[in-house]
Protein backbone atom coordinates (compact mmCIF):
# COMPACT_ATOMS: atom_id res chain seq x y z
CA UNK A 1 -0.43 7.41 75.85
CA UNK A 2 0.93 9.49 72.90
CA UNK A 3 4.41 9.80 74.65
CA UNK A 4 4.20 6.01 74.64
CA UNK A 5 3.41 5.55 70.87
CA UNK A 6 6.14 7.82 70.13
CA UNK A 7 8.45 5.41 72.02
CA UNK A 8 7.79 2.73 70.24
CA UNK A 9 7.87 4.32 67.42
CA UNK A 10 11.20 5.35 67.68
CA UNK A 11 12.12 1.88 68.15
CA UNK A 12 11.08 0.58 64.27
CA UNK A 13 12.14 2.82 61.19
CA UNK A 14 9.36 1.22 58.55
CA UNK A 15 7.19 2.66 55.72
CA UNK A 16 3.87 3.39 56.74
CA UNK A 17 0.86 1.93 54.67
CA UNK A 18 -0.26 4.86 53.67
CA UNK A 19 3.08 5.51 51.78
CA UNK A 20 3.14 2.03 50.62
CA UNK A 21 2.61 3.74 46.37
CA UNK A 22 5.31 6.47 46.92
CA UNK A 23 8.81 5.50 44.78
CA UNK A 24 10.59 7.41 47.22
CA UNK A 25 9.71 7.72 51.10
CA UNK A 26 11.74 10.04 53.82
CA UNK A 27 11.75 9.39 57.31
CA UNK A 28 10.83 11.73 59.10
CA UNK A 29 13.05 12.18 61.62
CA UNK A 30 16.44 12.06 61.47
CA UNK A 31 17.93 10.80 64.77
CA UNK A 32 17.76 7.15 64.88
CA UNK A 33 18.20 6.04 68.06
CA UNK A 34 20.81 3.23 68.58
CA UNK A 35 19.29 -0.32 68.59
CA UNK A 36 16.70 0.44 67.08
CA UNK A 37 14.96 -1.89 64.34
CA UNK A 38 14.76 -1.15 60.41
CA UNK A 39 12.24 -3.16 58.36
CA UNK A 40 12.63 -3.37 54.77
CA UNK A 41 9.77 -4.47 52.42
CA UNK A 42 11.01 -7.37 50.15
CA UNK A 43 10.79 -4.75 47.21
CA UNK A 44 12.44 -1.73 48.81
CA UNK A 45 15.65 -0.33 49.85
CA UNK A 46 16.84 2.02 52.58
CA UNK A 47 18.84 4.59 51.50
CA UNK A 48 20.73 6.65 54.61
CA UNK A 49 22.14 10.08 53.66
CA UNK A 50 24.02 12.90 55.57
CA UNK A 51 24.77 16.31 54.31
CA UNK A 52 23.92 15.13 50.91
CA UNK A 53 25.95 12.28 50.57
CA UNK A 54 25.14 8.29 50.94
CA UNK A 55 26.24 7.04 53.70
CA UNK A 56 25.08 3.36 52.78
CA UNK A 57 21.60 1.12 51.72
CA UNK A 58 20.03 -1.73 53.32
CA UNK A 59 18.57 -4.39 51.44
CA UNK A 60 15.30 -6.40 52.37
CA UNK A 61 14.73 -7.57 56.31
CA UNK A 62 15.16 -6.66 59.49
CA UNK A 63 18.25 -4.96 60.61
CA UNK A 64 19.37 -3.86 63.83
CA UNK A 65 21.13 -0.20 64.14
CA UNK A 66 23.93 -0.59 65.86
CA UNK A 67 27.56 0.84 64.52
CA UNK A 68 29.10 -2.46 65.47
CA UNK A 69 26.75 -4.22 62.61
CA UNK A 70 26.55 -1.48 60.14
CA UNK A 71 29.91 0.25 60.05
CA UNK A 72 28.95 3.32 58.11
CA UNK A 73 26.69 4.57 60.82
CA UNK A 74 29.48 5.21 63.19
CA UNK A 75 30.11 8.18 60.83
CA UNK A 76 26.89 9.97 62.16
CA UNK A 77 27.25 8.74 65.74
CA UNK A 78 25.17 11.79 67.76
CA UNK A 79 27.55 12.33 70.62
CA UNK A 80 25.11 14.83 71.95
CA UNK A 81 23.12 11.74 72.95
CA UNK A 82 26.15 10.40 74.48
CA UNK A 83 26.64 8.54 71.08
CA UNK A 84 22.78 6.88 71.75
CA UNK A 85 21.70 7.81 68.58
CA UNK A 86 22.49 8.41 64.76
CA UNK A 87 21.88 11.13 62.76
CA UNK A 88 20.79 10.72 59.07
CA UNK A 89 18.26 10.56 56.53
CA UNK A 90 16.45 7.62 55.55
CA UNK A 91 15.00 6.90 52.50
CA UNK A 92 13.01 3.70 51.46
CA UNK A 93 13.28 3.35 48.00
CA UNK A 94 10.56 0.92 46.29
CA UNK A 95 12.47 -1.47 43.60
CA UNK A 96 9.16 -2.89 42.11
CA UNK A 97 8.10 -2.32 38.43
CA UNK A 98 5.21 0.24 38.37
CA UNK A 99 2.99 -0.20 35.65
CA UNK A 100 0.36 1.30 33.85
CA UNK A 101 2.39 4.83 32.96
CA UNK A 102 0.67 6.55 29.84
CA UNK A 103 2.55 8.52 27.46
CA UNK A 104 1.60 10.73 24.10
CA UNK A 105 1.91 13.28 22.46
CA UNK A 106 3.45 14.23 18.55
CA UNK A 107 6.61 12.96 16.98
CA UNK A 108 7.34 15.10 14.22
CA UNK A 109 6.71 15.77 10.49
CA UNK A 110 7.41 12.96 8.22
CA UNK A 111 7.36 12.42 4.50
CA UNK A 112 5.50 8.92 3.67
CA UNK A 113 7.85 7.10 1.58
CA UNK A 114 5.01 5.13 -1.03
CA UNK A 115 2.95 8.61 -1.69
CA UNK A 116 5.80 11.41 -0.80
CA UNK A 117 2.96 13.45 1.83
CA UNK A 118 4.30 15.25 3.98
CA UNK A 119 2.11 13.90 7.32
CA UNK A 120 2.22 14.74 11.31
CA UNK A 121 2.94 11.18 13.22
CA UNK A 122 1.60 11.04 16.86
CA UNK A 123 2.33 8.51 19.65
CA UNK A 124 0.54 7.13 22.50
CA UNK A 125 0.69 3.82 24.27
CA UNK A 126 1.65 2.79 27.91
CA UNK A 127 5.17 1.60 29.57
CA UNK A 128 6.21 0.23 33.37
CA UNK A 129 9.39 1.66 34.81
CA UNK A 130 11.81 0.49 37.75
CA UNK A 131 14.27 2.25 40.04
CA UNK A 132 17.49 0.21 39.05
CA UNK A 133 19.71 2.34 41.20
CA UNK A 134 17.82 4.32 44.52
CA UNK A 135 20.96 6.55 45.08
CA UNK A 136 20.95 7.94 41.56
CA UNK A 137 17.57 8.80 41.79
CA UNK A 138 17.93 10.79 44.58
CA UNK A 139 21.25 12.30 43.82
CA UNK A 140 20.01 13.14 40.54
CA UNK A 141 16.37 13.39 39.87
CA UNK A 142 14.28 13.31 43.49
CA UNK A 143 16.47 15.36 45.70
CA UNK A 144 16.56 14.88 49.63
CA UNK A 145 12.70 15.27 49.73
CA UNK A 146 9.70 12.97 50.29
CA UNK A 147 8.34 12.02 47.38
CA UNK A 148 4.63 11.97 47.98
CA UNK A 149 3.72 12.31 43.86
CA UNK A 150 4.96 9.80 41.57
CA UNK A 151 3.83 11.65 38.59
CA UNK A 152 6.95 13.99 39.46
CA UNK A 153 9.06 10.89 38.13
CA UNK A 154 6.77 9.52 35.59
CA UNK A 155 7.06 12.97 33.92
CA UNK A 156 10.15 13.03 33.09
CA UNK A 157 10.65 9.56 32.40
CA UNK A 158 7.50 10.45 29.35
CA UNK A 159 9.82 13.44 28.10
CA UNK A 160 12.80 11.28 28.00
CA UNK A 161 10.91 9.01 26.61
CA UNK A 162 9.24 11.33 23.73
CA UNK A 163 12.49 12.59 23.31
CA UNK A 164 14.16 9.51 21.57
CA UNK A 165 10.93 8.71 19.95
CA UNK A 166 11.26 11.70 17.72
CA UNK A 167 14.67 10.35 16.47
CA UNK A 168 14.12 6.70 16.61
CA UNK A 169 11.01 6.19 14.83
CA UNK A 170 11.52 9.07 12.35
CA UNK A 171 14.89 7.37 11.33
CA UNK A 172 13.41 3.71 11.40
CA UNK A 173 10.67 5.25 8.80
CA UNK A 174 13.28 6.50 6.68
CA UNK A 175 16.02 4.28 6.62
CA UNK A 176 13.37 0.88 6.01
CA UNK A 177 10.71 2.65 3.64
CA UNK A 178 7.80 2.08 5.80
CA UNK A 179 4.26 2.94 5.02
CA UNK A 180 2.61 4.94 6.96
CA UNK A 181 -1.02 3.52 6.26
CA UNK A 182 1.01 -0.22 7.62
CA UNK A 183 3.35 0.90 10.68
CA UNK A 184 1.56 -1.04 12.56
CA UNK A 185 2.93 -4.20 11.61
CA UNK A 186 6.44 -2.40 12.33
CA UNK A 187 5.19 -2.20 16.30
CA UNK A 188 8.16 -4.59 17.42
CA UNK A 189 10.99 -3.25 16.25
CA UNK A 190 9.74 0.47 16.96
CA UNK A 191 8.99 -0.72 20.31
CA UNK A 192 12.69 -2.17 20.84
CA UNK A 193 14.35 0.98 19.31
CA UNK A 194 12.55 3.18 21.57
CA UNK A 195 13.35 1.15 24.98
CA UNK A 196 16.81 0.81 24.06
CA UNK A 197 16.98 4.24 23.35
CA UNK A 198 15.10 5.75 25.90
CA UNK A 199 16.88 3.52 28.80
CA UNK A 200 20.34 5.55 27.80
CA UNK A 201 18.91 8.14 28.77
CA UNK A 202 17.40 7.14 31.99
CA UNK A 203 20.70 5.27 33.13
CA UNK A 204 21.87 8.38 34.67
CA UNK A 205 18.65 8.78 37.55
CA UNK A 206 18.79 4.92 37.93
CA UNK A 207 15.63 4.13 35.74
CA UNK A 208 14.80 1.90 33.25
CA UNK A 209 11.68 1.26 30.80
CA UNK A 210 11.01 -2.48 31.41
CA UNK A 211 8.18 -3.02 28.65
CA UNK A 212 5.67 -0.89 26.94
CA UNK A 213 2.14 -1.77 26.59
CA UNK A 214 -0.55 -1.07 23.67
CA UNK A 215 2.16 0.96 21.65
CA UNK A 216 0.37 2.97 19.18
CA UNK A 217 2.01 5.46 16.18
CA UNK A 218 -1.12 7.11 14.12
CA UNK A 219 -1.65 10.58 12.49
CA UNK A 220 -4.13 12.70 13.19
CA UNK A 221 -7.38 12.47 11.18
CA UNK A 222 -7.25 15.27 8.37
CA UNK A 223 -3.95 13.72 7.95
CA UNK A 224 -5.16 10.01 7.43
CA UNK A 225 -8.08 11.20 5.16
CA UNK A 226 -5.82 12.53 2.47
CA UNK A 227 -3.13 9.36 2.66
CA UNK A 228 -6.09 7.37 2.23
CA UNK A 229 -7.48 9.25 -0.88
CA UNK A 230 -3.80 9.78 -2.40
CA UNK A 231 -3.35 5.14 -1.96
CA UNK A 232 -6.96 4.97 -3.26
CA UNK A 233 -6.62 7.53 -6.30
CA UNK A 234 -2.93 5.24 -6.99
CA UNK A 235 -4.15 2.48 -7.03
CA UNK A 236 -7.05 3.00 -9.33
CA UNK A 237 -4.66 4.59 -11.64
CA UNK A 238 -2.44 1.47 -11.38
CA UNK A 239 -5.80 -0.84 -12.51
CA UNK A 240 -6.65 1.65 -15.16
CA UNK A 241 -3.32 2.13 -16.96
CA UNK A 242 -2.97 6.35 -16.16
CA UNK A 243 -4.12 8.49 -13.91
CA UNK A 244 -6.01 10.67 -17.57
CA UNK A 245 -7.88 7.13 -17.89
CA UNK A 246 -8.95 7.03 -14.10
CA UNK A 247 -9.84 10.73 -14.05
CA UNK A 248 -12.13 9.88 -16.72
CA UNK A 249 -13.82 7.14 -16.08
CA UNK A 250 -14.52 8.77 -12.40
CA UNK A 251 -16.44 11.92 -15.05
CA UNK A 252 -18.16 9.23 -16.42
CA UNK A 253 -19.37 7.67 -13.18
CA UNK A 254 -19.93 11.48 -11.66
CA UNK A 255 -22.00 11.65 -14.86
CA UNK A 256 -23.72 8.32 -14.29
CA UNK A 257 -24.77 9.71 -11.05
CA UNK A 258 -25.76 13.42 -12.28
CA UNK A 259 -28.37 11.94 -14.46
CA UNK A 260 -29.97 8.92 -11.68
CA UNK A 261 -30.37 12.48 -9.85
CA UNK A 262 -32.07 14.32 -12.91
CA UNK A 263 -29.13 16.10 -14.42
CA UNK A 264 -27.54 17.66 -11.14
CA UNK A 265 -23.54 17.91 -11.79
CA UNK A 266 -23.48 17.03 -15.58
CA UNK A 267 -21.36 20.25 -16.41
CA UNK A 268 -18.60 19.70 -14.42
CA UNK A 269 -18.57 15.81 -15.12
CA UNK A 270 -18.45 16.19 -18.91
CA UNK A 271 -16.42 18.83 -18.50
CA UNK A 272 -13.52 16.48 -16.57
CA UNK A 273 -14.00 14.35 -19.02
CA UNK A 274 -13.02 16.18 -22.05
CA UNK A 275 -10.24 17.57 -19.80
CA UNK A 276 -9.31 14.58 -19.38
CA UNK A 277 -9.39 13.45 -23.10
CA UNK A 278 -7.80 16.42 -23.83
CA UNK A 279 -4.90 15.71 -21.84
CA UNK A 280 -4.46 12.48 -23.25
CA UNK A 281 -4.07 14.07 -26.96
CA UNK A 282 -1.61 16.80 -25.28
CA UNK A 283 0.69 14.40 -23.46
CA UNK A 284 0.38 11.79 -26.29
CA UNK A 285 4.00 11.49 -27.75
CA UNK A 286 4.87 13.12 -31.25
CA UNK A 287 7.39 9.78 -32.02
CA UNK A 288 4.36 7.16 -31.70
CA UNK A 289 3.73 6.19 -35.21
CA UNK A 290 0.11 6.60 -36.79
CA UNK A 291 -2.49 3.47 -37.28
CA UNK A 292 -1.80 1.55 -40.45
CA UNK A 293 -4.08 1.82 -43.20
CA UNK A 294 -6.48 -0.79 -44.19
CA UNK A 295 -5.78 -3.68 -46.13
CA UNK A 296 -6.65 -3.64 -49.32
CA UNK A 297 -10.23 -4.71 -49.71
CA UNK A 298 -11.27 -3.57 -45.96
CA UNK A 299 -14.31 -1.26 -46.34
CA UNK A 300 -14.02 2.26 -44.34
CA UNK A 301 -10.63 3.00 -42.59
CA UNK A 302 -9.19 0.61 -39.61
CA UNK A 303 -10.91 0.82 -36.97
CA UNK A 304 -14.24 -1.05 -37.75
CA UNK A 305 -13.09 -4.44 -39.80
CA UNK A 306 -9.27 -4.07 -38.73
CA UNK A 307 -10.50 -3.76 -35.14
CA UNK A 308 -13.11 -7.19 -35.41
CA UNK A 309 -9.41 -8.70 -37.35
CA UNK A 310 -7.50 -8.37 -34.86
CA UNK A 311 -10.03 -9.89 -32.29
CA UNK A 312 -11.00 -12.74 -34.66
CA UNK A 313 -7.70 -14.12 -36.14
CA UNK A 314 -5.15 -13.27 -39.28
CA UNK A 315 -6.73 -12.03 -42.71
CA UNK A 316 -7.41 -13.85 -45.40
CA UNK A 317 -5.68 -13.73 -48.55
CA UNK A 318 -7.38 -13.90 -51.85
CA UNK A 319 -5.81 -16.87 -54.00
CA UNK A 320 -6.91 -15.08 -57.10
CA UNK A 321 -6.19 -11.42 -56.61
CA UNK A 322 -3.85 -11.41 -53.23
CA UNK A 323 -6.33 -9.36 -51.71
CA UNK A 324 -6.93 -9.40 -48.22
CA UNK A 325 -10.26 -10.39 -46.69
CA UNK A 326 -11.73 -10.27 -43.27
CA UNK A 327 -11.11 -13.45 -40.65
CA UNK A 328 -14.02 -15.62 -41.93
CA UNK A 329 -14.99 -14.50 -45.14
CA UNK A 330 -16.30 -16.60 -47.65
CA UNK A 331 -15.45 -14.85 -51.14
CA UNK A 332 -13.29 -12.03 -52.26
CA UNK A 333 -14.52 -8.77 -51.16
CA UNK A 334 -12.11 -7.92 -54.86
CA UNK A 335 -12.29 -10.29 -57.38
CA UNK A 336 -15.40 -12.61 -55.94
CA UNK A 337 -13.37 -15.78 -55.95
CA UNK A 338 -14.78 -18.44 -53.51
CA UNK A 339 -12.35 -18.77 -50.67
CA UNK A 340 -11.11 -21.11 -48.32
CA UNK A 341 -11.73 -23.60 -51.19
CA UNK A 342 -8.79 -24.47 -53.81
CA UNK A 343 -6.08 -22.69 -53.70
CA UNK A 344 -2.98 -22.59 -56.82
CA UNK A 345 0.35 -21.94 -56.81
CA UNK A 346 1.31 -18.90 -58.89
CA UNK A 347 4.18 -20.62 -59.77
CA UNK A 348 3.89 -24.24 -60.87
CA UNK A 349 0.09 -23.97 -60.60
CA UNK A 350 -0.13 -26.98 -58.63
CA UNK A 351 -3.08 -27.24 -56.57
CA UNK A 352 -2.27 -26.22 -52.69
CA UNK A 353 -3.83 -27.82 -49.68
CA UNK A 354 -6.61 -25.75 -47.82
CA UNK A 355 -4.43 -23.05 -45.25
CA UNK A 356 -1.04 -24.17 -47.03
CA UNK A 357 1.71 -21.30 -46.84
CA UNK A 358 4.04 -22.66 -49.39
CA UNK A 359 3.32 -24.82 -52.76
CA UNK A 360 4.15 -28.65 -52.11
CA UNK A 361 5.75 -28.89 -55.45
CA UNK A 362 7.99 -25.71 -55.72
CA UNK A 363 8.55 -24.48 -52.42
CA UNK A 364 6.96 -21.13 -53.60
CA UNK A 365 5.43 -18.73 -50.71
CA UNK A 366 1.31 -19.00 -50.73
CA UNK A 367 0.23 -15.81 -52.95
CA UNK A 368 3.60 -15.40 -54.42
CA UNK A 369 4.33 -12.92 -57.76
CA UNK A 370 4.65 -15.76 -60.38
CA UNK A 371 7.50 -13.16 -61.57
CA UNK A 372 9.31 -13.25 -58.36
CA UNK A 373 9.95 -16.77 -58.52
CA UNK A 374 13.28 -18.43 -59.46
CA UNK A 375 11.47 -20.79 -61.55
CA UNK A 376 10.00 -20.49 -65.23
CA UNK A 377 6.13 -20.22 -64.17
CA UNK A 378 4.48 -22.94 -66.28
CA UNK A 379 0.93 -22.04 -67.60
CA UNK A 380 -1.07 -21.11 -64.81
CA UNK A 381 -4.37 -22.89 -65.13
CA UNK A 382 -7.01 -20.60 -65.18
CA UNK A 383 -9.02 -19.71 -61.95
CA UNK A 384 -12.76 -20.94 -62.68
CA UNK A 385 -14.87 -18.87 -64.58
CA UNK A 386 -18.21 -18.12 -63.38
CA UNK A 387 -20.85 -18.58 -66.45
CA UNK A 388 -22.49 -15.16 -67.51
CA UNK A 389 -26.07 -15.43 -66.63
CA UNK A 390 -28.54 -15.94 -69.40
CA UNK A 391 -30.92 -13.61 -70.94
CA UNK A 392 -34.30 -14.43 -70.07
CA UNK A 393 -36.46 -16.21 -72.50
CA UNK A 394 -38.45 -13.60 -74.96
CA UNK A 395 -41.72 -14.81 -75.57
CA UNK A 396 -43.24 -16.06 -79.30
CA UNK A 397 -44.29 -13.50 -81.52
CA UNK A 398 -47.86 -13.66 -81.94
CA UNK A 399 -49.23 -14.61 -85.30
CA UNK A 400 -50.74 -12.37 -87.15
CA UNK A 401 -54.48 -12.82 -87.94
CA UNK A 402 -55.34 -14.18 -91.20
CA UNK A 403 -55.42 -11.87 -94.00
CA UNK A 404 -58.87 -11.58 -96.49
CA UNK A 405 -58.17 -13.79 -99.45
CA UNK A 406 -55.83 -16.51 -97.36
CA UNK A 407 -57.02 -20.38 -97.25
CA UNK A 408 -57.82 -20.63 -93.98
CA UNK A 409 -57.12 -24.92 -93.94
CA UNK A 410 -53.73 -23.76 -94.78
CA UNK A 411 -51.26 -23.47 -91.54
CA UNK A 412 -49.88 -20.60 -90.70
CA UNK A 413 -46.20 -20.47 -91.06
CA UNK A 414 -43.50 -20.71 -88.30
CA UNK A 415 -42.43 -17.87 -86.18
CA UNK A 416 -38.80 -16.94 -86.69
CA UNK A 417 -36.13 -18.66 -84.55
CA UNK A 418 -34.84 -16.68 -81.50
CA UNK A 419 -31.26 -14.89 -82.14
CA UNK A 420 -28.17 -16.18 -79.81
């Protein structure tokens, strides 16, 4: 029975089942006897080799082995057999596109363009591969040897593919300006550089990287913690105008915080702080010019009434004296003069309309030296004069009693009148 099985064997070259997820499959043996039959899988090829040269390939089907069909196997006629048999390898070579190959491991050291960190880039993801060319695989990768692992292929495909990774994706990084925190939304063209990279290199062993699947470029997570603090820190100092102003207002939030939890940390929070105030003064530039005095008539130095001024609206000027008031203020912090009211010019002393800046009559600038002006100043009507308040009434002297010897029908006489 077993001398029968190995008849017919010897009748059909075909890949077993059980070597149906090998890339590359040898024969066994390697006399072929004349006439016999070679089935081909529709994604396969038969490669037929002799003293480590290709002899030819067969293509999907059924094909007889006879030297008057297939020319080249009259090279390897076995006249020992009386020329009943051929002797070669065979190698069935699948063509398919295996998927599901996982990759990974670490670029290189890169510099993120938007923060200037120096950060460790890794890469993982998955790819599917195809044998393009079976006799350059063997030739130059495989060998003459059945190829019962596949990871001995998918290996160095990964390193090959690694490989060009390190250049491609560092110089993409560079030459574009991308973030690191966003290179995910670069995943196409990283993706493209890397196949068409990678596939130079594989052209010589007759592979190529079809597609890659769930493509992923991270760092690892120290690495990702301090990018993220650095953007965050950045962009606070953005909002608050300098990184001194963020640095203190985070003192003044630790501080917040030190006294909800009954004083813990208030040292080192007020003591950021007035680092950070200090720094301010420090890097504060000697050119930028002091804060003007106060106007005249402002109370205290600027920063009270000329602060509230500058929030309400322009200061008001004093018809009278040319002082200036606060925004809103009724009379003359100076003089006393009712404002807002009736305003002169200094010139012609025509009366001006209410918020006027220059005289209707003269053309002369609201508040104006009456010197300064090109005109002869007329007489200036007087500003109003407030009446000086009265002296209170004195009350009547009393009369005096009458004296002894005085009629007393007669009237007294009248006090004296009051002086002024």
């Amino acid at each position: 029975m077993g001398i029968l099985k190995n008849e017919v064997s010897r009748q059909f070259l075909a890949q077993p089942d059980t070597a149906k997820n090998q890339i590359v499959y040898k024969w066994p043996d390697i006399n072929i006897r004349k006439g016999a039959r070679a089935i081909v899988e529709a994604d396969h090829v038969l490669v037929f080799m002799n003293k480590g040269e290709v002899l030819g390939t067969l293509g999907p089907g059924q094909h007889k082995l006879d030297a008057d069909e297939i020319m080249f196997l009259g090279i390897v006629i076995d006249w020992a057999t009386d020329g009943n048999a051929y002797r070669a390898e065979s190698y069935f070579v699948s063509t398919k596109e295996w998927t599901g190959e996982t990759f990974g491991g670490r670029i290189d050291n890169v510099q993120d363009p938007q923060t200037g960190l120096i950060i460790t880039l890794r890469v993982f993801g998955e790819y599917s591969m195809q044998v393009l060319d079976p006799t350059r695989l063997i030739l130059n990768l495989t060998g003459t040897v059945d190829v019962s692992n596949n990871d001995a292929i998918g290996d160095w495909v990964d390193q090959q593919l690694l490989k060009v990774m390190r250049t491609e994706i560092t110089r993409q990084i560079v030459r574009n300006g991308w973030p690191i925190l966003g290179l995910s939304a670069y995943t196409p063209e990283m993706e493209q550089a890397a196949i068409e990279a990678a596939n130079l290199q594989l052209a010589e062993y007759g592979m190529t990287i079809v597609r890659m699947g769930n493509f992923d470029v991270n760092l690892d997570d120290e690495d990702e913690e301090r990018l993220k603090g650095l953007a965050k820190d950045t962009a606070y100092s953005r909002l608050a105008g300098s990184f001194q102003n963020y640095a203190a207002g985070s003192a003044m939030i630790g501080a917040g915080e030190g006294f909800s939890k009954g004083g813990g940390g208030l040292d080192g929070a007020f003591l950021a702080a007035g680092m950070g105030m200090g720094n301010q003064m420090v890097n504060q530039p000697l050119s930028q010019p002091a804060a003007p005095p106060p106007a005249p008539g402002f109370p205290g130095g600027g920063g009270g009434y000329a602060a509230a001024g500058a929030a309400a609206g322009p200061a008001v000027t004093c018809p009278n004296c040319n002082a200036g008031n606060v925004p809103g203020a009724k009379f003359c912090a100076n003089c006393g003069n009712a404002l807002g009211q009736r305003q002169f010019c200094t010139s012609c002393g025509a009366e001006m309309a209410p918020g006027a800046r220059f005289c209707g009559e003269c053309g002369t600038a609201a508040g104006a030296d009456a010197a300064a002006s090109p005109q002869a100043p007329p007489a200036q009507a007087a500003p109003p004069q407030v009446a000086p308040p009265q002296a209170p009434p004195q009350a009547p002297p009393q009369a005096p009693p009458p004296q002894a010897g005085t009629d007393p029908d007669q009237p007294p006489p009248a006090p004296p009148a009051p002086q002024g």
